[in-house]
Protein backbone atom coordinates (compact mmCIF):
# COMPACT_ATOMS: atom_id res chain seq x y z
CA UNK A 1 0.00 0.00 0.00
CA UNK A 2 2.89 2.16 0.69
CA UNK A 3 3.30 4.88 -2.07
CA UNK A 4 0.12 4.00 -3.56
CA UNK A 5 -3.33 6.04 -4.28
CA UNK A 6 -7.06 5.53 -3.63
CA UNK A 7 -9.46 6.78 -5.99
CA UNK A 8 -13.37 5.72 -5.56
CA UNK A 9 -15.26 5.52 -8.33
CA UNK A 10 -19.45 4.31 -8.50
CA UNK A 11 -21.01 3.18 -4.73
CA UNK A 12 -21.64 -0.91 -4.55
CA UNK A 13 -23.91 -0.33 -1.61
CA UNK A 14 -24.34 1.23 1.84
CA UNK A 15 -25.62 0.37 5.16
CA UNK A 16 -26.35 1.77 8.89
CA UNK A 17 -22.84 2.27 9.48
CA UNK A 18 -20.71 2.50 6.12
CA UNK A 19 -20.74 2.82 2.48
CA UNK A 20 -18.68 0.73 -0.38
CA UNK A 21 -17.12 1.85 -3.61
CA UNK A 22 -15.65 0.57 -6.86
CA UNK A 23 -12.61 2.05 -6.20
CA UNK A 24 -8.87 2.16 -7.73
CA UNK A 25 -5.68 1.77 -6.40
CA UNK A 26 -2.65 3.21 -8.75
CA UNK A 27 1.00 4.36 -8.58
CA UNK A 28 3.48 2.71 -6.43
CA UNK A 29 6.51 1.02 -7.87
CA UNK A 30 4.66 -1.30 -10.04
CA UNK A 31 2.80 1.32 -12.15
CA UNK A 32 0.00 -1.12 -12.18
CA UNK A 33 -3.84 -0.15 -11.71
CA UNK A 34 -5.91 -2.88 -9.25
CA UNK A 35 -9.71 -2.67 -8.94
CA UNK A 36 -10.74 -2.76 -5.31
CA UNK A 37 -13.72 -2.34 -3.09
CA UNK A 38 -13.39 0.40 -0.56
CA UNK A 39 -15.96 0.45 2.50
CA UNK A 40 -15.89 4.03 3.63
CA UNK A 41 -16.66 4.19 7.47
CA UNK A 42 -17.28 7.93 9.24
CA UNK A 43 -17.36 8.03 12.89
CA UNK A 44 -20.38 10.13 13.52
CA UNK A 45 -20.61 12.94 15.75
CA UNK A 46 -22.91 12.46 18.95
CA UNK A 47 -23.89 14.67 22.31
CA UNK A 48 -20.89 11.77 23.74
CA UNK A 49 -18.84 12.18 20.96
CA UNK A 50 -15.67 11.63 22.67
CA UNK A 51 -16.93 8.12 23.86
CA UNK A 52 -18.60 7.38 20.91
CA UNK A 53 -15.61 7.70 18.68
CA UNK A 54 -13.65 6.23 21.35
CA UNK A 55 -15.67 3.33 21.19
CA UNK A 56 -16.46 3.09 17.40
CA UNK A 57 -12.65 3.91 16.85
CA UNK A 58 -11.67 0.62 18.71
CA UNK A 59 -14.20 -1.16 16.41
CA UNK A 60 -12.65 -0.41 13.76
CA UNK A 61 -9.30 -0.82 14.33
CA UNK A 62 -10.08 -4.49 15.58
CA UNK A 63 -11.91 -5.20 12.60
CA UNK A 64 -8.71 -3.88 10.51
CA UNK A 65 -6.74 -5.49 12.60
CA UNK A 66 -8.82 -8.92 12.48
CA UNK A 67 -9.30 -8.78 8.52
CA UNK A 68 -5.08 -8.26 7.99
CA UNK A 69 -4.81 -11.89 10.23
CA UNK A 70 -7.17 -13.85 7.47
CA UNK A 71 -6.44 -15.37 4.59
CA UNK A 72 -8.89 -18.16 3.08
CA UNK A 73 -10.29 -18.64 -0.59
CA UNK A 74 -13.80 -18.22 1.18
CA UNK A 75 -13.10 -14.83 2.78
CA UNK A 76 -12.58 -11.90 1.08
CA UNK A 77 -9.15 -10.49 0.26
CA UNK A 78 -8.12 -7.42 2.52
CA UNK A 79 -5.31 -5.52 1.18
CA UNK A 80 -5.28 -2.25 3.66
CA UNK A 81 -6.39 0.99 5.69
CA UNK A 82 -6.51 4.43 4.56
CA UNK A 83 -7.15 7.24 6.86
CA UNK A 84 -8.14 10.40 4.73
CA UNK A 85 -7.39 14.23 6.10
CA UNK A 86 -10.50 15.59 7.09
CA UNK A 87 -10.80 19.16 7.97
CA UNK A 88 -11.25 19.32 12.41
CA UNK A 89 -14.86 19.86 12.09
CA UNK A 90 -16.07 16.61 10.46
CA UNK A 91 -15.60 13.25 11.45
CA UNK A 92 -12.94 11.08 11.21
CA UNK A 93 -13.11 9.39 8.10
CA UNK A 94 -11.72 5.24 7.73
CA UNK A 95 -11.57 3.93 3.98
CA UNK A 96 -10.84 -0.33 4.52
CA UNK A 97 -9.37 -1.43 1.10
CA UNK A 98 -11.18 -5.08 0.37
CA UNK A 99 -10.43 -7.10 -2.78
CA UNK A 100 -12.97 -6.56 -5.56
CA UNK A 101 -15.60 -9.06 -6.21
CA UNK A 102 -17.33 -8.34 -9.59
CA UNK A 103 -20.22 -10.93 -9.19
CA UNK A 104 -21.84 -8.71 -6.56
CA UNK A 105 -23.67 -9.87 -3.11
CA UNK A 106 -26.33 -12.81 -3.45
CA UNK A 107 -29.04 -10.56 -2.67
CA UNK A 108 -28.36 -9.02 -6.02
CA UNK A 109 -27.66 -12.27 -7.73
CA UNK A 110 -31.15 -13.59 -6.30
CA UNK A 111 -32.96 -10.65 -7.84
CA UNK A 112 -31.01 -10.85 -11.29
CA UNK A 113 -32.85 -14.77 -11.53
CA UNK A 114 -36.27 -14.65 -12.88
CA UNK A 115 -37.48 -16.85 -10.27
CA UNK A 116 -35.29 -15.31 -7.61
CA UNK A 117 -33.94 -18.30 -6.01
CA UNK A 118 -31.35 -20.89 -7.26
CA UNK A 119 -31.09 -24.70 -8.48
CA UNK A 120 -29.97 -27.09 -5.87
CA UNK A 121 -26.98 -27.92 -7.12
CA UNK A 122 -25.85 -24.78 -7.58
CA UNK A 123 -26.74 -24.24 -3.92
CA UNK A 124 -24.49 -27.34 -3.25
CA UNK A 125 -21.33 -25.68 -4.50
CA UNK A 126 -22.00 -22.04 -3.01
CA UNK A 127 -22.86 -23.76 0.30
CA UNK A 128 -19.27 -25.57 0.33
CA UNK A 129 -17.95 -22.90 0.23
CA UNK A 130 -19.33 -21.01 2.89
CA UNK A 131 -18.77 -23.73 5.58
CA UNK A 132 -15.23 -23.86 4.08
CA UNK A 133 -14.78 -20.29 5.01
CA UNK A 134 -17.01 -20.59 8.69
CA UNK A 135 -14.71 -23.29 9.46
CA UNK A 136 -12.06 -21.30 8.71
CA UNK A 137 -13.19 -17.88 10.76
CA UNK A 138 -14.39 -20.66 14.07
CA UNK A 139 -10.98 -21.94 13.66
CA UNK A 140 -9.10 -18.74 14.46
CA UNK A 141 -11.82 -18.07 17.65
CA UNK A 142 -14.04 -15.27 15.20
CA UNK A 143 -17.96 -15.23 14.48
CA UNK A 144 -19.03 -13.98 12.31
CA UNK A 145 -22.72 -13.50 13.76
CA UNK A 146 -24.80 -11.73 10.55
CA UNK A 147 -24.35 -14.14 7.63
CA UNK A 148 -26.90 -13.32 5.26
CA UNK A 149 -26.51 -13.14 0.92
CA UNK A 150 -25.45 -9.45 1.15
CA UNK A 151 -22.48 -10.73 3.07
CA UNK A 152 -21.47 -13.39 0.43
CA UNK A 153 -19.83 -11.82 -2.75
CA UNK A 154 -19.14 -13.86 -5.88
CA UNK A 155 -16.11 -13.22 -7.80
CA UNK A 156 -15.26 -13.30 -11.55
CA UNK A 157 -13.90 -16.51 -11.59
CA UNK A 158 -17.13 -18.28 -9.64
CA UNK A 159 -15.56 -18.21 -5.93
CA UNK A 160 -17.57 -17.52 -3.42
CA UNK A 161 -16.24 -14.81 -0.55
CA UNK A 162 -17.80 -14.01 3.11
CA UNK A 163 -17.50 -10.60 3.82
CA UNK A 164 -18.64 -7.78 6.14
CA UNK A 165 -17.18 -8.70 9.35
CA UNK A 166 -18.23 -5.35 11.78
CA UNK A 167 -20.32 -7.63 13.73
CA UNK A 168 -17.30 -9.99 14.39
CA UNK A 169 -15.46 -7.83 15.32
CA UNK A 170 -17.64 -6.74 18.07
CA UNK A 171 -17.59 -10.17 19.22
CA UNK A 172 -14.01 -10.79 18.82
CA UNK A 173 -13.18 -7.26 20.52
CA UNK A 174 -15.52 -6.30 23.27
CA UNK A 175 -16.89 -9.82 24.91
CA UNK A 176 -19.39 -7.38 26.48
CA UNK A 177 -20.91 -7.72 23.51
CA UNK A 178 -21.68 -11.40 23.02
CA UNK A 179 -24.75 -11.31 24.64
CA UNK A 180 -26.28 -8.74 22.82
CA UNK A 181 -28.94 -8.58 19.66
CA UNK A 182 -26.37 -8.52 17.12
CA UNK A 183 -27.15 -9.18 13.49
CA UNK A 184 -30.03 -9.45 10.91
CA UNK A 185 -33.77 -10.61 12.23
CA UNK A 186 -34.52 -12.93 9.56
CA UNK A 187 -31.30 -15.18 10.13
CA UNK A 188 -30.63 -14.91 13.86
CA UNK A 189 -29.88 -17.36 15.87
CA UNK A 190 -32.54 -17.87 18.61
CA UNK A 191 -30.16 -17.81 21.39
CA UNK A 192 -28.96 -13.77 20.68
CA UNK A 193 -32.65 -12.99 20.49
CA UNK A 194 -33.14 -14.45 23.75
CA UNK A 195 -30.18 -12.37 24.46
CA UNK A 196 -28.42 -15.50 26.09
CA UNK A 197 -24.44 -16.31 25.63
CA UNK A 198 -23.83 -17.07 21.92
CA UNK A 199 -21.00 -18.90 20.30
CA UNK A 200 -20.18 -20.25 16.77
CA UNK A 201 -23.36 -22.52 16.76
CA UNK A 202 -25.25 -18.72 15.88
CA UNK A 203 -23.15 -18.87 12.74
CA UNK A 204 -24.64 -22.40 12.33
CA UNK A 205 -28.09 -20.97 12.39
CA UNK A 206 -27.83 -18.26 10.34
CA UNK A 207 -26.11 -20.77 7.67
CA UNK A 208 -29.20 -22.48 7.58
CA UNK A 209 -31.46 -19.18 6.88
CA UNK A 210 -28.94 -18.03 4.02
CA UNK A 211 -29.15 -21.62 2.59
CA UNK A 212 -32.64 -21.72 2.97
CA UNK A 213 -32.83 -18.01 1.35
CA UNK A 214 -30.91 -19.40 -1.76
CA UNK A 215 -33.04 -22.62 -2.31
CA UNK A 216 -36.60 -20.50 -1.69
CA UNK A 217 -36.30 -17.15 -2.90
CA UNK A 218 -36.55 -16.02 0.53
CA UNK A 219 -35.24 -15.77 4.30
CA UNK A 220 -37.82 -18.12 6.86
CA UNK A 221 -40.76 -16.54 7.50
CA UNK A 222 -39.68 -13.84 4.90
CA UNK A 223 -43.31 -12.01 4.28
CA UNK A 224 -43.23 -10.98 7.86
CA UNK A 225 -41.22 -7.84 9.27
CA UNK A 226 -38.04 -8.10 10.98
CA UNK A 227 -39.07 -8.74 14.33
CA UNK A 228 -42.22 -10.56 14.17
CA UNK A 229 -40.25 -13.39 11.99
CA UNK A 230 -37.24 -12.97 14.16
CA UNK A 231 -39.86 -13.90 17.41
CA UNK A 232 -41.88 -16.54 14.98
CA UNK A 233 -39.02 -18.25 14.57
CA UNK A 234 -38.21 -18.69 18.75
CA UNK A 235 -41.88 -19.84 18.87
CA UNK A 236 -42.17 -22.21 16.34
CA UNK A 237 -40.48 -25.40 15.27
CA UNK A 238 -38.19 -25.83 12.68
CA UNK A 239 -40.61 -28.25 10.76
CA UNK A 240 -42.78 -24.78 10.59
CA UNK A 241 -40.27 -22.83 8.78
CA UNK A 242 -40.49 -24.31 5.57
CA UNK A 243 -44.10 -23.67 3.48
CA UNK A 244 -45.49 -26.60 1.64
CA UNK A 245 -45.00 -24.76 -2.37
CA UNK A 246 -41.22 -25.09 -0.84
CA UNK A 247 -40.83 -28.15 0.76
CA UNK A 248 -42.57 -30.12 -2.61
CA UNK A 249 -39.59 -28.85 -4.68
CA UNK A 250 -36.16 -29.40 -2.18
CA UNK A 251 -34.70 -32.48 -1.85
CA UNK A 252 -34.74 -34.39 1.59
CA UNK A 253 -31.36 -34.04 2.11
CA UNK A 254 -31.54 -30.68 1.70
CA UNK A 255 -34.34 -30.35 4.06
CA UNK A 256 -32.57 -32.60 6.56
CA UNK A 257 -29.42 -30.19 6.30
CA UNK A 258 -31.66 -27.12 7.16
CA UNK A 259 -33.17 -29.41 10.27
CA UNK A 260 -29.44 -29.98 11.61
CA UNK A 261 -28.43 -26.23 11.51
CA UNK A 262 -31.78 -25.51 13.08
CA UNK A 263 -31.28 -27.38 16.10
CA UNK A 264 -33.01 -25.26 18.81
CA UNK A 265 -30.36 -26.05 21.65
CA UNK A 266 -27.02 -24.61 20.65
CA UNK A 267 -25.31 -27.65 21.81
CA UNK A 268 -26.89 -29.43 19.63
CA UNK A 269 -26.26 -28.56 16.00
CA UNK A 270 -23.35 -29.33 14.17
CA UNK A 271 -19.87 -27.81 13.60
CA UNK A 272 -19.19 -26.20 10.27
CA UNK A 273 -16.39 -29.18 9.74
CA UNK A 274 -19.05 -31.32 11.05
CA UNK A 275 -21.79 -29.84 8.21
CA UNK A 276 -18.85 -30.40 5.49
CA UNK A 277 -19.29 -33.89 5.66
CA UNK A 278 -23.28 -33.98 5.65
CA UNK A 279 -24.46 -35.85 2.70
CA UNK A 280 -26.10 -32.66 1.19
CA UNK A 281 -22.72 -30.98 0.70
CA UNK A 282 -20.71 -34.18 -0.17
CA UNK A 283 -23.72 -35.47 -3.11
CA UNK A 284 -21.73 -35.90 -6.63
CA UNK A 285 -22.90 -33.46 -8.90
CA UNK A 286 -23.54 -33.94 -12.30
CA UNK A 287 -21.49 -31.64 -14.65
């Protein structure tokens, strides 16, 4: 990164806390141009701004400093930290450099198929994948705690890439935060909405809801608002989270996959090395 300069181009997307750009990185002694994606974080100004920046500050840096430690073919590439000049009376500004995934999120993917959801076996090979990469993150003590499509990014070349890692970072920096609502309603894990301890069997979960997502067109109990699905799915069982129009078109083993990551009890469900070897993941597919 040394020597080298950031120019954003068109924003990818935004969120609560950030924004991402197509962005460039050129110079250094190479010469050469890379395409990047740049999420542009700005520590907002509150009535406690000291603490607040204090406190979103040290997210931040343990999320930098979290994403320079990994380095798996199922997590996306980070390549660096700028920290633009700001003038005193604005916000401090963070711009984390991530490798470039042209493909886009799965939420966009979903909407780009007429029928917005995807064939099984494609399903199969995206959902290797992912464990590959939970497996990976569990291994090295991180949850990830909100995966979702928008936080899985497909690259030219058909890889598949978790991304977005602010809430594990939380997790992984401030173990205050492990027992609090952290993450998306439609693919939480039980357990954080009963605000009890979590661990990587919340990742687990949420695997299940993003596989689900992908095979339906939809996230469990997806016509209802955030929080009446999130609470639907503490009431009801598992069995009750697939509707019939879906359930007549998965496989079993598909539907027995979804049944082991949505073990109620924590305990219970698998590991993500554990899921890698469930028959739905190792079925031959035809080419």
């Amino acid at each position: 990164m040394a020597g080298r300069q950031l120019k954003l181009h068109h924003l990818l997307g935004k969120g609560a806390s950030a924004k991402v750009y197509a962005g460039s990185l050129f110079g250094g002694r190479d010469g050469a141009t890379q395409k990047v994606a740049v999420k542009q974080v700005t520590v907002k100004q509150s009535r406690r701004a000291g603490a607040a920046q204090t406190n979103m500050g040290a997210v931040l840096e343990q999320e930098v400093k979290m994403l320079s430690q990994l380095s798996h073919p199922s997590i996306v590439g980070y390549l660096g930290v700028f920290r633009p000049r700001v003038p005193p009376q604005q916000p401090p500004q963070y711009m984390i450099i991530m490798e470039y995934c042209a493909g886009g999120s799965f939420d966009q993917v979903l909407k780009s198929v007429p029928t917005h959801y995807l064939p099984e076996h494609e399903v199969v090979v995206i959902t290797r994948q992912v464990v590959a990469g939970l497996a990976y993150l569990h291994s090295k003590g991180i949850m990830h705690r909100d995966i979702k499509p928008s936080n899985m990014l497909l690259t030219e070349r058909g890889q598949i890439k978790i991304s977005d890692f602010d809430c594990s970072t939380q997790c992984v920096g401030m173990q205050s935060l492990r027992r609090t609502c952290i993450g998306t309603p439609h693919y939480i894990a039980p357990e954080i909405v009963l605000t009890e301890t979590s661990s990587f069997p919340a990742d687990v979960w949420s695997l299940g809801c993003t596989v689900f997502h992908l095979a339906s067109g939809d996230a469990p109990f997806g016509s209802l608002k955030g929080v009446a699905a999130m609470y639907r799915m503490v009431e009801r069982p598992p069995s009750e989270f697939i509707p019939a129009d879906v359930r007549s078109r998965i496989s079993d083993v598909l539907v027995d996959f979804l049944m082991a990551c949505w073990v109620r009890d924590p305990k219970g469900r698998p590991t993500a090395p554990q899921l890698a070897q469930h028959a739905f993941l190792r079925q031959q597919l035809s080419s």
